[in-house]
PDB file of N, CA and C in Angstrom:
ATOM      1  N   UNK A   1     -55.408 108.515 -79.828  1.00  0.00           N
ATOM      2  CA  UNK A   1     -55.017 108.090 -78.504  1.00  0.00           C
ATOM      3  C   UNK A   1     -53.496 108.239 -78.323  1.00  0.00           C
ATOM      4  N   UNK A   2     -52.691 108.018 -79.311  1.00  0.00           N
ATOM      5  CA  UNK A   2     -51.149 107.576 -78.926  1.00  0.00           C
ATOM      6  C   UNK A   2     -50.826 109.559 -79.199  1.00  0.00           C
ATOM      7  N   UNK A   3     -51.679 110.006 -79.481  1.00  0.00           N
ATOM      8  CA  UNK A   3     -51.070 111.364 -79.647  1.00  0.00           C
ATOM      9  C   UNK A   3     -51.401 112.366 -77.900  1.00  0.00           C
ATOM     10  N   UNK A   4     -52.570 111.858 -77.719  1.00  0.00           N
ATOM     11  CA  UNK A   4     -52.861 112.178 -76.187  1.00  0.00           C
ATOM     12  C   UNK A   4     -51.796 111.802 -75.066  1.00  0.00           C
ATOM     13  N   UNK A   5     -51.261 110.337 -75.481  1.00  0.00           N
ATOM     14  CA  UNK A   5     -50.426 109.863 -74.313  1.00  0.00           C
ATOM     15  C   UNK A   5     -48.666 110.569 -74.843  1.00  0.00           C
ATOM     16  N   UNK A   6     -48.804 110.853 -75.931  1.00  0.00           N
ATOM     17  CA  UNK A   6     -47.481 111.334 -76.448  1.00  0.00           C
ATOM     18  C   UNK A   6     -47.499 113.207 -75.694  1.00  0.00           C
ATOM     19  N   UNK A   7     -48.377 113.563 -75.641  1.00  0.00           N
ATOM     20  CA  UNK A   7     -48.734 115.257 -74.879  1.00  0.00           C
ATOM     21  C   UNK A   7     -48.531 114.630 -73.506  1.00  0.00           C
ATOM     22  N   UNK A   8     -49.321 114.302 -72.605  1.00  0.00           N
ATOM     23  CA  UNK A   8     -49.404 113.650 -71.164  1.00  0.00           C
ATOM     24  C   UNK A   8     -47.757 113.184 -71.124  1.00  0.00           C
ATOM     25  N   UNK A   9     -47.174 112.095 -71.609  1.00  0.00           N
ATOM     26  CA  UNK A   9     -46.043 111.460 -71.164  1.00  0.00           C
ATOM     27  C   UNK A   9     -44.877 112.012 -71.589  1.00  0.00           C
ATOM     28  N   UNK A  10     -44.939 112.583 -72.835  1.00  0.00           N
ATOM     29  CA  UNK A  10     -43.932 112.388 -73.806  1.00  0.00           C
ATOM     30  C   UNK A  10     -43.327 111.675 -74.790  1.00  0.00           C
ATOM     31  N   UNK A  11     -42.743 112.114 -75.950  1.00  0.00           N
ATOM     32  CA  UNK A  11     -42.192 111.207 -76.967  1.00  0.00           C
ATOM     33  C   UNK A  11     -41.846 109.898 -76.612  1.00  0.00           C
ATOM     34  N   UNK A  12     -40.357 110.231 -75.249  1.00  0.00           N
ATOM     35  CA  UNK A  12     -39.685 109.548 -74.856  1.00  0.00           C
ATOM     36  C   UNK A  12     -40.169 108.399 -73.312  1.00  0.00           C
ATOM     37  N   UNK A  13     -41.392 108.338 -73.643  1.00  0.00           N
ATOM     38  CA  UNK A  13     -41.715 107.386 -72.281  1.00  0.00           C
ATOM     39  C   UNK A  13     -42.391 106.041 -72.111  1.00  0.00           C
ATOM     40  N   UNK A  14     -41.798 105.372 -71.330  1.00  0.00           N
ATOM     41  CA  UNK A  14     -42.085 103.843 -71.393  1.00  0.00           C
ATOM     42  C   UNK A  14     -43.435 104.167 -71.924  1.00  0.00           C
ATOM     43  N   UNK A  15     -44.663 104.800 -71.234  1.00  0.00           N
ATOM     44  CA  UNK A  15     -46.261 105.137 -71.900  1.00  0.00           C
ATOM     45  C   UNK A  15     -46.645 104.653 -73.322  1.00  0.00           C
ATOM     46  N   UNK A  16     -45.598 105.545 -74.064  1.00  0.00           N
ATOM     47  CA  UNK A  16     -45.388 105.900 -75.315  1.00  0.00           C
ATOM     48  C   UNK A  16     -45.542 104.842 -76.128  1.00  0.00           C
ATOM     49  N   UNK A  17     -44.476 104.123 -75.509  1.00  0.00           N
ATOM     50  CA  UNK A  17     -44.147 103.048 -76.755  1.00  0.00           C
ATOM     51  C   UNK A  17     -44.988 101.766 -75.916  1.00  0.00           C
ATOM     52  N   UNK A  18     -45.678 101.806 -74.617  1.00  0.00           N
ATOM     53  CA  UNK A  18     -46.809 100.880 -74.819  1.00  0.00           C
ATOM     54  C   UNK A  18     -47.912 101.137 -75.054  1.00  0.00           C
ATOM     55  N   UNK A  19     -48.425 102.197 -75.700  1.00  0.00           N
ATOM     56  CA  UNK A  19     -49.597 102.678 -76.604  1.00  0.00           C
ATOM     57  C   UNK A  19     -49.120 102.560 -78.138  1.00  0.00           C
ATOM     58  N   UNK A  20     -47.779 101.903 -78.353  1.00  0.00           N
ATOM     59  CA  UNK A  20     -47.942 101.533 -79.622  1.00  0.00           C
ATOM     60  C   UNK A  20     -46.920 102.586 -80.698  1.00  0.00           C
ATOM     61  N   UNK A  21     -46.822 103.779 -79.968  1.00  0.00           N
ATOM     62  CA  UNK A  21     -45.238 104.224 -80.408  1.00  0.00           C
ATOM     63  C   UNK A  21     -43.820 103.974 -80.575  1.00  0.00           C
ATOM     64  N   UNK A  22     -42.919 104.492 -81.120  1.00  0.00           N
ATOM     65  CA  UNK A  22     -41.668 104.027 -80.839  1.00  0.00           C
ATOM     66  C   UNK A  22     -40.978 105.438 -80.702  1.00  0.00           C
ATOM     67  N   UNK A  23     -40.080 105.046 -79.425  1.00  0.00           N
ATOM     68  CA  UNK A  23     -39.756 105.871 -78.395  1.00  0.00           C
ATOM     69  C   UNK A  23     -38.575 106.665 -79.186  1.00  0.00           C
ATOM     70  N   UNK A  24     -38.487 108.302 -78.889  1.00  0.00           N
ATOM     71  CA  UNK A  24     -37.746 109.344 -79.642  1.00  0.00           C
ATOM     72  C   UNK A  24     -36.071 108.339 -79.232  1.00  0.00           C
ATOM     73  N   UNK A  25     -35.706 108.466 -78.004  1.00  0.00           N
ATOM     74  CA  UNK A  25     -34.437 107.841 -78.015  1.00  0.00           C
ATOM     75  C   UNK A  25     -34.282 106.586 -79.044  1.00  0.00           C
ATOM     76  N   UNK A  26     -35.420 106.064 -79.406  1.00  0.00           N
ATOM     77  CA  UNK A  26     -35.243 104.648 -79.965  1.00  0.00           C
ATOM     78  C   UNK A  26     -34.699 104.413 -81.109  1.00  0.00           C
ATOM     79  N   UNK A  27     -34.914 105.504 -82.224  1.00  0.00           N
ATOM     80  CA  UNK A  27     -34.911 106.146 -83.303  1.00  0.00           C
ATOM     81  C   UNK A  27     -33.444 106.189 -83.638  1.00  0.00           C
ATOM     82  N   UNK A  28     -33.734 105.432 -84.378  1.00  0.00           N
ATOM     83  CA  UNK A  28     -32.197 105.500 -85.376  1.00  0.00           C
ATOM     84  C   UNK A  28     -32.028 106.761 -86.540  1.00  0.00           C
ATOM     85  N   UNK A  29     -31.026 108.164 -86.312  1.00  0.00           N
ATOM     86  CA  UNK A  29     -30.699 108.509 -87.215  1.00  0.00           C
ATOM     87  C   UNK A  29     -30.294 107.842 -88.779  1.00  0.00           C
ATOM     88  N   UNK A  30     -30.755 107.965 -89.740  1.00  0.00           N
ATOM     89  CA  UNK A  30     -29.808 107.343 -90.814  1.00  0.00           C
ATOM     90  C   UNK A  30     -29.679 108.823 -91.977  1.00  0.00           C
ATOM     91  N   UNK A  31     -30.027 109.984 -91.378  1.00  0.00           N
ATOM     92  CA  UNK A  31     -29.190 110.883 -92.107  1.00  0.00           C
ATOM     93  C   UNK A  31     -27.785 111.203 -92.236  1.00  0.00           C
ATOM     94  N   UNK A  32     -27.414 110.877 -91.004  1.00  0.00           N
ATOM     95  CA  UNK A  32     -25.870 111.220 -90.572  1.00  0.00           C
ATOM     96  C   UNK A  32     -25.152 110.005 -89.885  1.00  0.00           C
ATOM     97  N   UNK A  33     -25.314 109.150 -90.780  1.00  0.00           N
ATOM     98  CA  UNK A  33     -24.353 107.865 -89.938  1.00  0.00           C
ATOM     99  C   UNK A  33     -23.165 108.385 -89.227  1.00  0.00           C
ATOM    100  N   UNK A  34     -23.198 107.481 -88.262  1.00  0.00           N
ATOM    101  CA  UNK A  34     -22.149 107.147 -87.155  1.00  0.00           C
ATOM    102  C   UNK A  34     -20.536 106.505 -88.161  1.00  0.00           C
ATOM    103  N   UNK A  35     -19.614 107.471 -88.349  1.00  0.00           N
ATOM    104  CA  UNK A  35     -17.979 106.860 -88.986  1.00  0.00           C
ATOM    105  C   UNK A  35     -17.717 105.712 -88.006  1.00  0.00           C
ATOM    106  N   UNK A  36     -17.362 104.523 -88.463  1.00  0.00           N
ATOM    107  CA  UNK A  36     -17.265 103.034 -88.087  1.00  0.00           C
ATOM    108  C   UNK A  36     -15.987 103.246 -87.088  1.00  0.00           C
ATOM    109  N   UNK A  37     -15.513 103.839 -86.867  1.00  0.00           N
ATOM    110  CA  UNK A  37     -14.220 103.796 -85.723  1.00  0.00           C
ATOM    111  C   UNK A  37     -15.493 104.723 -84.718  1.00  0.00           C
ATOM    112  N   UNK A  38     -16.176 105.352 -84.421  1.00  0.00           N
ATOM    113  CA  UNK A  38     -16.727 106.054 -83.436  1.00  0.00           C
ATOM    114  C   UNK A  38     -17.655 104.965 -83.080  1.00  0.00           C
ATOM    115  N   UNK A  39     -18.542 104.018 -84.156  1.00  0.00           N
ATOM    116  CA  UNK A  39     -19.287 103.111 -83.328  1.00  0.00           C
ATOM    117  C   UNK A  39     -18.457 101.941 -82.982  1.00  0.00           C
ATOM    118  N   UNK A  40     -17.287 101.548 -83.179  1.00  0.00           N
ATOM    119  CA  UNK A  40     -16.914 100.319 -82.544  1.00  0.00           C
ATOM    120  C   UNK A  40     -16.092 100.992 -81.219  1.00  0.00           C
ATOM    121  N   UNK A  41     -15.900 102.219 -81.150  1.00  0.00           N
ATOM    122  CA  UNK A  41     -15.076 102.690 -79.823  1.00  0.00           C
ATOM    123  C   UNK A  41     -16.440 102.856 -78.971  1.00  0.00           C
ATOM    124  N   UNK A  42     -17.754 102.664 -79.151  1.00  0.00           N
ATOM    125  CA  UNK A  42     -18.983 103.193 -78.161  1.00  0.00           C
ATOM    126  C   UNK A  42     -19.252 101.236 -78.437  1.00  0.00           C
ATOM    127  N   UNK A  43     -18.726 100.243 -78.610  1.00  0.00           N
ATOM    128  CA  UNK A  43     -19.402  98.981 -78.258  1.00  0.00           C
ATOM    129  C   UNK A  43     -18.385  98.800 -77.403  1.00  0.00           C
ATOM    130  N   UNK A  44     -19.213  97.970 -75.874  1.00  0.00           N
ATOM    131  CA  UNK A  44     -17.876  97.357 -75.132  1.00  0.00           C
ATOM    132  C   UNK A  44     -17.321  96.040 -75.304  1.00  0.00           C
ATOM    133  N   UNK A  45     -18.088  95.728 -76.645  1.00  0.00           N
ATOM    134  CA  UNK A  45     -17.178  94.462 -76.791  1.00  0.00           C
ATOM    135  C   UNK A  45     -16.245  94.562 -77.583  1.00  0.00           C
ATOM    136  N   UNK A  46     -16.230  95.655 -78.282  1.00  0.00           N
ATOM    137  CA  UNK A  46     -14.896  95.835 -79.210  1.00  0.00           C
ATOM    138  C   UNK A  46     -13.930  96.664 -78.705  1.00  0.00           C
ATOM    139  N   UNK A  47     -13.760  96.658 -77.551  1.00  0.00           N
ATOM    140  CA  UNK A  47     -12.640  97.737 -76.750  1.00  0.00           C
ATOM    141  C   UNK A  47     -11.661  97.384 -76.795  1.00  0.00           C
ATOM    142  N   UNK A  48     -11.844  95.646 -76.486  1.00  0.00           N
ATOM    143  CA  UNK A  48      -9.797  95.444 -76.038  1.00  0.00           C
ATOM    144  C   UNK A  48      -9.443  95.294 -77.772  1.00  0.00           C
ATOM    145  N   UNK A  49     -10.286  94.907 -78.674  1.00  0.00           N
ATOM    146  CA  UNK A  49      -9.821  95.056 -80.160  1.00  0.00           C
ATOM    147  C   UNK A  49      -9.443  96.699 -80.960  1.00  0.00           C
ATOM    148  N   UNK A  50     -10.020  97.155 -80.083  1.00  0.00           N
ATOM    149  CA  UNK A  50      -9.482  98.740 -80.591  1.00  0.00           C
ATOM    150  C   UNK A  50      -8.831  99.276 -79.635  1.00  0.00           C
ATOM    151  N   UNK A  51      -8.573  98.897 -78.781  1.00  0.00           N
ATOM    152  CA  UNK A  51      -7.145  99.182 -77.624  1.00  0.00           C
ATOM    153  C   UNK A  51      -5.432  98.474 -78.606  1.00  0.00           C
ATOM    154  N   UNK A  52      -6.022  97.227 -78.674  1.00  0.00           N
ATOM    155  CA  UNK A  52      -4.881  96.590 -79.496  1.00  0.00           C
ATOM    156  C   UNK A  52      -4.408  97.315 -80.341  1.00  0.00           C
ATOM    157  N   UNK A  53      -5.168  97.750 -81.407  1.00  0.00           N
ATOM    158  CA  UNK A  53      -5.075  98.252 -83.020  1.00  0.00           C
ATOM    159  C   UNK A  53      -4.638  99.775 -82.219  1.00  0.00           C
ATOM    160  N   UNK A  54      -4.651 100.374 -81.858  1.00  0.00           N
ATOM    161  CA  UNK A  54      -4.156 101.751 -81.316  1.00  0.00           C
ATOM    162  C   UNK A  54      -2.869 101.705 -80.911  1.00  0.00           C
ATOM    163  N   UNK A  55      -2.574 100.087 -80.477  1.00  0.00           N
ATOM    164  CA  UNK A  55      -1.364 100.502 -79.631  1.00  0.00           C
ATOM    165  C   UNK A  55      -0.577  99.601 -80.741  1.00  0.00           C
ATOM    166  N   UNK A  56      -1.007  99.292 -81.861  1.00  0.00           N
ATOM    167  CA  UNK A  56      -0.047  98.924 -82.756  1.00  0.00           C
ATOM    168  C   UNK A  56       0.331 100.008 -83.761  1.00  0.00           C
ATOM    169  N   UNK A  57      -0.841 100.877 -84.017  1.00  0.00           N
ATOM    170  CA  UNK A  57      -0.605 101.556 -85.365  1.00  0.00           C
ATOM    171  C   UNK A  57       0.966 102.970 -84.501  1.00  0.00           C
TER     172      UNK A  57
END
């Protein structure tokens, strides 16, 4: 069934992951981690803390 609605909808569709999939966007790479200065510059809560540290170094 979840392979029928995965053809019909797609990997990536709400469908998907309420037939019990988990959605392609959802999917955490862990071959190629994310370098820790690229994921705290993509959180918006750590902006004005890496605005600071930029404008000190």
């Amino acid at each position: 069934m979840l392979i029928g609605v995965a053809f019909k909808y797609g990997k990536d569709s709400i469908e998907y992951e309420m037939a019990g999939g988990v959605r392609k966007s959802d999917r955490v790479c862990t071959k190629y981690p994310r370098p820790l200065l690229v994921s705290l510059a993509l959180s918006p809560i750590s902006l004005p803390y890496l605005q600071s540290y930029l404008e000190i170094s």
